[in-house]
C-alpha atoms as a PDB file:
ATOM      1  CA  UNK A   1    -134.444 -36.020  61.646  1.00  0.00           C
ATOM      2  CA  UNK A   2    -132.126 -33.327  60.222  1.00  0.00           C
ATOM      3  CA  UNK A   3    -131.242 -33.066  56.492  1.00  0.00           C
ATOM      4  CA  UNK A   4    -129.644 -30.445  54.017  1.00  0.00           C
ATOM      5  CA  UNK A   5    -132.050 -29.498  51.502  1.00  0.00           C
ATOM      6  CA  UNK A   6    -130.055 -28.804  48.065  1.00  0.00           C
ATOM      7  CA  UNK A   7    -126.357 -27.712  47.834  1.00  0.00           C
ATOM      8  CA  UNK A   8    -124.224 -25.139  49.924  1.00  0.00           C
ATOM      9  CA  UNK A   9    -123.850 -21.583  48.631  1.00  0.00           C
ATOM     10  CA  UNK A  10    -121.534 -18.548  49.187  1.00  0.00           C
ATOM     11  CA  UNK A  11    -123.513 -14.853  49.957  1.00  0.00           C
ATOM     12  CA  UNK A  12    -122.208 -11.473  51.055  1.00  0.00           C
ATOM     13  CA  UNK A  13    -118.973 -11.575  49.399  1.00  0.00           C
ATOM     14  CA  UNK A  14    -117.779 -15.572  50.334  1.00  0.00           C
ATOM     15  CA  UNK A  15    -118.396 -14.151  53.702  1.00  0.00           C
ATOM     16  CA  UNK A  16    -121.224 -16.437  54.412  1.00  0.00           C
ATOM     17  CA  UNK A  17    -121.749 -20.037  53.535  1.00  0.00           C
ATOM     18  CA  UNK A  18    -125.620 -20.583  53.060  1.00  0.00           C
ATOM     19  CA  UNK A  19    -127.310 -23.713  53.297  1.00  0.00           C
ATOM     20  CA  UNK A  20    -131.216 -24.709  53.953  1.00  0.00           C
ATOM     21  CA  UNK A  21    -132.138 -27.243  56.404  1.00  0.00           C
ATOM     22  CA  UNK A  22    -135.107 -29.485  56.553  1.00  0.00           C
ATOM     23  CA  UNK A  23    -136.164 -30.185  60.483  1.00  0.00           C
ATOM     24  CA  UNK A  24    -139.767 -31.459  61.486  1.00  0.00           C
ATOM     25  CA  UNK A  25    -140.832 -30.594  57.851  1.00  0.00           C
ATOM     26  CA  UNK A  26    -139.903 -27.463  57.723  1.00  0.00           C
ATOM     27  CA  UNK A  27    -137.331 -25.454  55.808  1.00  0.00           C
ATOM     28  CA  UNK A  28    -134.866 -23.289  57.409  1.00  0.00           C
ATOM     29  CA  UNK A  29    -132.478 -20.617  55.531  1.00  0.00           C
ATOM     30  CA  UNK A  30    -129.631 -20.761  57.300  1.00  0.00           C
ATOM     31  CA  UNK A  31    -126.043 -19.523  57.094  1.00  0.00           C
ATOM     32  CA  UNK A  32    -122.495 -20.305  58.421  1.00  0.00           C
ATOM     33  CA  UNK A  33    -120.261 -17.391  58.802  1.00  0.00           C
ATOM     34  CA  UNK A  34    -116.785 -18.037  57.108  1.00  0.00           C
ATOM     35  CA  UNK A  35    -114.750 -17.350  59.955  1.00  0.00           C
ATOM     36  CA  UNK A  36    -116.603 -19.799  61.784  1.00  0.00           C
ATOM     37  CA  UNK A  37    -115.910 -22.765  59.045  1.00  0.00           C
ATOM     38  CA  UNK A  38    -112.419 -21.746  59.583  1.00  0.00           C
ATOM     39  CA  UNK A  39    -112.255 -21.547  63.538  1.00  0.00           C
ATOM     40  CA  UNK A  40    -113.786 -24.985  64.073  1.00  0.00           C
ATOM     41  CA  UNK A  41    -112.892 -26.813  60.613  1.00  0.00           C
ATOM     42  CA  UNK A  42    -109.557 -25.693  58.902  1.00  0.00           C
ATOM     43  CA  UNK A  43    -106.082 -25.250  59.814  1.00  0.00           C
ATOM     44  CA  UNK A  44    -105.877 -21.768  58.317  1.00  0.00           C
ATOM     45  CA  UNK A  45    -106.807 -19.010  57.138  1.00  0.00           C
ATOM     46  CA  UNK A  46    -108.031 -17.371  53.993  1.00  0.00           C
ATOM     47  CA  UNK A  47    -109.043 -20.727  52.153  1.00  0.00           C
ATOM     48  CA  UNK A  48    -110.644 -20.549  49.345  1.00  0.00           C
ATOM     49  CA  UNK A  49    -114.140 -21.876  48.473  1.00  0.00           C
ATOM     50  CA  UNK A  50    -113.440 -25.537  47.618  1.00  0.00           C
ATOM     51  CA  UNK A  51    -111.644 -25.499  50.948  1.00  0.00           C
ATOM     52  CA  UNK A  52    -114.471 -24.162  52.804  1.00  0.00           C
ATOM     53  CA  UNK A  53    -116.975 -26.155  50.998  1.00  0.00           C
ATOM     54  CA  UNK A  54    -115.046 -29.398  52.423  1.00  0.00           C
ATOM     55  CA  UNK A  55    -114.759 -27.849  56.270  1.00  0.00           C
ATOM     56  CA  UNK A  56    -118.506 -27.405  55.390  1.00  0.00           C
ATOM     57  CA  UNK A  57    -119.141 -30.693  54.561  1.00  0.00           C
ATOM     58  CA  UNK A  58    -116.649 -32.146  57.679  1.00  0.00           C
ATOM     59  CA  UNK A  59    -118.322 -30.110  60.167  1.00  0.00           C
ATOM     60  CA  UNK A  60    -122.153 -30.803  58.402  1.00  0.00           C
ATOM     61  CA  UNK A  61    -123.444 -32.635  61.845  1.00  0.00           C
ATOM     62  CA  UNK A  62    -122.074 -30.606  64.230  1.00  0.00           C
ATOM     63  CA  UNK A  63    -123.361 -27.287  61.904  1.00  0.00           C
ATOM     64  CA  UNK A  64    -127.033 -28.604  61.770  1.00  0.00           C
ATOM     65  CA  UNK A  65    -127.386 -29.401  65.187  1.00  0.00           C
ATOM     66  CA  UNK A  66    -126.508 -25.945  66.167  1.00  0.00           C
ATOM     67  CA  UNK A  67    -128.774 -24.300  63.574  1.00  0.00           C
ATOM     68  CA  UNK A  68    -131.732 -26.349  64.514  1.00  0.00           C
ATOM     69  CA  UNK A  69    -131.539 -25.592  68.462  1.00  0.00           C
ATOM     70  CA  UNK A  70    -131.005 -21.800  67.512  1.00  0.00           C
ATOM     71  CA  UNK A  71    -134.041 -22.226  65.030  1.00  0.00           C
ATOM     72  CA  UNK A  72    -136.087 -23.591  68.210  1.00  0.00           C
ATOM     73  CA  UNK A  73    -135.202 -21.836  70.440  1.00  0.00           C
ATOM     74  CA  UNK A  74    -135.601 -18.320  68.171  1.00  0.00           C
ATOM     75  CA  UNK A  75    -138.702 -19.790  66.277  1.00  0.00           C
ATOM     76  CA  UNK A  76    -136.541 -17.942  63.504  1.00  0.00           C
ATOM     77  CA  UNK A  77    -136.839 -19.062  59.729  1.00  0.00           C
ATOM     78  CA  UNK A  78    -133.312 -17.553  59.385  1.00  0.00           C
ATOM     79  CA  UNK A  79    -130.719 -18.812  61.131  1.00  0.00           C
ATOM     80  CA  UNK A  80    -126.905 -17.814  61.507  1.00  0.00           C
ATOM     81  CA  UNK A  81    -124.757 -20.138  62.824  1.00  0.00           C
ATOM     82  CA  UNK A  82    -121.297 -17.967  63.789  1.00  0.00           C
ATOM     83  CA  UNK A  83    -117.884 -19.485  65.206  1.00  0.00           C
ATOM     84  CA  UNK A  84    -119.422 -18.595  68.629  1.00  0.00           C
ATOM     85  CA  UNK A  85    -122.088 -20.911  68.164  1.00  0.00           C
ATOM     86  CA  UNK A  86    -119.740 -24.039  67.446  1.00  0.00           C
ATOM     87  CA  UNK A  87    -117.766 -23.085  70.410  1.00  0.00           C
ATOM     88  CA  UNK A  88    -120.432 -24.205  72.625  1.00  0.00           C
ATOM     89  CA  UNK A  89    -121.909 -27.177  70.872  1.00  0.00           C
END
């Protein structure tokens, strides 16, 4: 089963959304890009962090599954999850 460990932070300038998530007992530092969170999640542009937070939180399911089966498949304990990424879940 797939959880988020903790809350959502912002890295590299509100560039990245970073989040850790707990899958088969392990915990996995992972990221969202923001252009990704805006893609897949928002209607525009340029939102600021509350915004983002909530696309975040919309899109939570869809984000995890996609950083877990890059995490597998990588056997990485970092994981980036980009707007690429979504496009294909």
């Amino acid at each position: 089963m797939l959880a988020m460990k903790g809350r959502p932070g912002f890295f590299a300038e509100g560039r990245l959304l970073t989040f850790t998530l707990l899958s088969q007992g392990r915990d996995i530092a992972c990221a969202v890009t923001r252009d990704a969170l805006e893609r897949h999640f928002l209607l525009r542009r340029e939102s600021d962090d509350a915004t983002l937070v909530s696309a975040f939180e919309r899109g939570l399911r869809r984000i995890m599954e996609v950083a877990d089966r890059k995490s597998r498949a990588l056997r990485g304990a970092r994981i980036l999850v980009t707007a690429a990424d979504l496009g294909t879940a």
